[in-house]
C-alpha atoms as a PDB file:
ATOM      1  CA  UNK A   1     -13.089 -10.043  15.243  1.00  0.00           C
ATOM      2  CA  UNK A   2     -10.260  -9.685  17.238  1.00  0.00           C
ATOM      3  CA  UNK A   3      -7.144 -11.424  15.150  1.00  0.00           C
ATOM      4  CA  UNK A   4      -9.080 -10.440  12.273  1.00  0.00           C
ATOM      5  CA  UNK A   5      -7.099  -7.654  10.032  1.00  0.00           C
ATOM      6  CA  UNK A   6      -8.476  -6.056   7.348  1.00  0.00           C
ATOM      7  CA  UNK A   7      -8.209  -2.559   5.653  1.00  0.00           C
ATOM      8  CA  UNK A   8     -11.754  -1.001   5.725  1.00  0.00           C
ATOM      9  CA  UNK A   9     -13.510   2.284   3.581  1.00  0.00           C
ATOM     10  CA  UNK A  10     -13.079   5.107   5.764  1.00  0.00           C
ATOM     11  CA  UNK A  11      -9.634   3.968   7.536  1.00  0.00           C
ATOM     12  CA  UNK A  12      -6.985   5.975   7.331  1.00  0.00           C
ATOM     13  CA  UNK A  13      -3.401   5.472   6.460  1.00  0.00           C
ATOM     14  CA  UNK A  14       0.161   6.499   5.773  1.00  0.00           C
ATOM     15  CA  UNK A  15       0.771   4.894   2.196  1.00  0.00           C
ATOM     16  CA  UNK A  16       4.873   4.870   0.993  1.00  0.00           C
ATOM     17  CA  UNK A  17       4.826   4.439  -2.801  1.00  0.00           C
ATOM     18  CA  UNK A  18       7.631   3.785  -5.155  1.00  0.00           C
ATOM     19  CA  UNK A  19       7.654   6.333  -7.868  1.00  0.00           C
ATOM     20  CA  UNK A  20      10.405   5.105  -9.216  1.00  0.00           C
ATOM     21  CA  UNK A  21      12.921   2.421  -8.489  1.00  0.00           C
ATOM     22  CA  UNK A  22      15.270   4.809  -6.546  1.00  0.00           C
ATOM     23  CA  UNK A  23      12.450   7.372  -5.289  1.00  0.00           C
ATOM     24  CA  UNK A  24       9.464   6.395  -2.554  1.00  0.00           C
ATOM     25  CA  UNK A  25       7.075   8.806  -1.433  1.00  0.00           C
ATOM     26  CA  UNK A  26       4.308   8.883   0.792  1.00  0.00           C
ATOM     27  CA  UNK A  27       1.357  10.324   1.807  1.00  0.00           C
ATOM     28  CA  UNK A  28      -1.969  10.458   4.391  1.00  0.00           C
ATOM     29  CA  UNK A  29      -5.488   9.556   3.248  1.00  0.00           C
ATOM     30  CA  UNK A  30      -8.627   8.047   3.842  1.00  0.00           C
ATOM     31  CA  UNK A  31      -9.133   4.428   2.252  1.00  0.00           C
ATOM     32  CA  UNK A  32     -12.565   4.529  -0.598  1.00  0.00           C
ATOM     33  CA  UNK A  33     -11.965   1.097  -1.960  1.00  0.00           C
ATOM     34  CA  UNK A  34     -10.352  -0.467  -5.142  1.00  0.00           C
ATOM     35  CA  UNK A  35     -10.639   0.224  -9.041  1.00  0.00           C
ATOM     36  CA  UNK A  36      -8.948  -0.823 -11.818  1.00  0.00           C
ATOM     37  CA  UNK A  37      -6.056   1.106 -13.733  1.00  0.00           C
ATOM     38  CA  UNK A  38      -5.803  -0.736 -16.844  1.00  0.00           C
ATOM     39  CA  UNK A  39      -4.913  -4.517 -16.273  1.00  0.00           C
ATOM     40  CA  UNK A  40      -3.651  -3.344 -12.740  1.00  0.00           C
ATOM     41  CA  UNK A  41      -5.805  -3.086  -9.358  1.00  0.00           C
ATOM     42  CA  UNK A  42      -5.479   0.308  -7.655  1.00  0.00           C
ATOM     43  CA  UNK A  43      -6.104   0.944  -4.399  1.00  0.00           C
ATOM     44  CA  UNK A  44      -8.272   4.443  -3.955  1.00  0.00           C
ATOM     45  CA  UNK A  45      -7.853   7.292  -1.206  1.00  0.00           C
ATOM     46  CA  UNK A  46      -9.108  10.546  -0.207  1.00  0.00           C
ATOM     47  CA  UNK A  47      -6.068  12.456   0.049  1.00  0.00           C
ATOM     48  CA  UNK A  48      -7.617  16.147   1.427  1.00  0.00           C
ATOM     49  CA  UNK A  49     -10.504  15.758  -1.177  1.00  0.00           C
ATOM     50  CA  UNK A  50      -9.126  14.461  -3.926  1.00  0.00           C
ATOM     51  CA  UNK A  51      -9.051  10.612  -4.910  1.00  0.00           C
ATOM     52  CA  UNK A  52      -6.069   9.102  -5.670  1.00  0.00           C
ATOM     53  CA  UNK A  53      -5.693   5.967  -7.334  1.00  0.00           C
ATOM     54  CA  UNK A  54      -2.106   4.307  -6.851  1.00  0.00           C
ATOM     55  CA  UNK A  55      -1.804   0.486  -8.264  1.00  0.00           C
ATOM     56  CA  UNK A  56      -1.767  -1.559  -5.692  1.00  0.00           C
ATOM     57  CA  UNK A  57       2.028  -2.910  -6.847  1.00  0.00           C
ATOM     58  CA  UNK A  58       3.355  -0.071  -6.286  1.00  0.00           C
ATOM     59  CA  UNK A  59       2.520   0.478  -2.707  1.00  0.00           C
ATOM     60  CA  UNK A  60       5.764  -0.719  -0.508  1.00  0.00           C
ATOM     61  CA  UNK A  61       3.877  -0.194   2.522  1.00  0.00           C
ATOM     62  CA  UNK A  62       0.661   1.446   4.840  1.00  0.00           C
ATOM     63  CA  UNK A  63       0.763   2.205   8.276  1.00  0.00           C
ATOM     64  CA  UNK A  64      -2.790   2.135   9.562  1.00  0.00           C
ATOM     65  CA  UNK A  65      -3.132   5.559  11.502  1.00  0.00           C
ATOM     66  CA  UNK A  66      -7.013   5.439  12.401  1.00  0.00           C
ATOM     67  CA  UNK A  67      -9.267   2.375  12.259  1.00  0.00           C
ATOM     68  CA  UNK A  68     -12.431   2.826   9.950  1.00  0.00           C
ATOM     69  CA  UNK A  69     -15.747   3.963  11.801  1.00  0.00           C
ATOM     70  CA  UNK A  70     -18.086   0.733  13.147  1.00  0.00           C
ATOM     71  CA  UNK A  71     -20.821   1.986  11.035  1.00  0.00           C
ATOM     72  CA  UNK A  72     -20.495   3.972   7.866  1.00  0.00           C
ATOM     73  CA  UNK A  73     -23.558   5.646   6.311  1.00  0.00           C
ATOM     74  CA  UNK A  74     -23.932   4.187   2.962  1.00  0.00           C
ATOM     75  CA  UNK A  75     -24.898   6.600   0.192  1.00  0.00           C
ATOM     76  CA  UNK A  76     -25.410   5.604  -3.415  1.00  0.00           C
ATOM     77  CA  UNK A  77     -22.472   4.738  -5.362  1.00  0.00           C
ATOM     78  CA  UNK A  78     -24.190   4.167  -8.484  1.00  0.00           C
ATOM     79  CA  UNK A  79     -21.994   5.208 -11.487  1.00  0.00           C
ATOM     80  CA  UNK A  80     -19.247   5.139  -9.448  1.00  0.00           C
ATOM     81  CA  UNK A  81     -15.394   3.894 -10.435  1.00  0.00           C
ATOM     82  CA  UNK A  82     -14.691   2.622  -7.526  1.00  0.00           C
ATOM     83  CA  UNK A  83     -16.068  -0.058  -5.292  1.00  0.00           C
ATOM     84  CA  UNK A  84     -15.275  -0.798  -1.451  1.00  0.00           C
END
C-alpha cells in the first residue's frame, strides 16, 4: 500500500543505538523479526551472519537502506527465538 509504512523481515537498515547515555553507535543489518530479552522486546538483525538482538528502547533511530523483497521464501522456523 502506498502510505502504508512498515518495517518488514528481510529489509535492511542503519540502526543508531544508545549504549550508554553519552555513547550511540550504529550499525547495518538485515531485519529477522522480534524476540524477547527479559521483560523487554528486542528487535533482531542479521548483522554479516550473526543475529543481534538490541531492545527495542534502546534504538534512537533506523534509516531504512533497502526495502524487504515482495516475496520471501518461507522456511521452517520451528524452534526458533525469534518470530517476524
Amino acid at each position: 500500500m502506498e502510505n502504508e509504512f512498515t518495517i518488514a523481515p528481510g529489509a535492511r537498515f542503519r540502526v543508531s543505538w544508545r549504549a550508554t547515555r553519552d555513547d550511540c553507535r550504529d550499525f547495518e543489518g538485515v531485519y529477522k523479526g522480534i524476540s524477547a530479552i527479559g521483560t523487554e522486546t528486542a528487535m533482531v538483525f542479521d548483522v554479516e551472519g550473526t543475529l543481534r538482538f538490541l531492545t527495542a528502547s534502546s534504538i534512537a533511530c533506523m534509516d531504512q537502506l533497502e526495502a524487504a523483497p515482495e516475496k520471501i521464501e518461507k522456511k521452517s522456523d520451528a524452534g526458533s527465538v525469534f518470530y517476524g
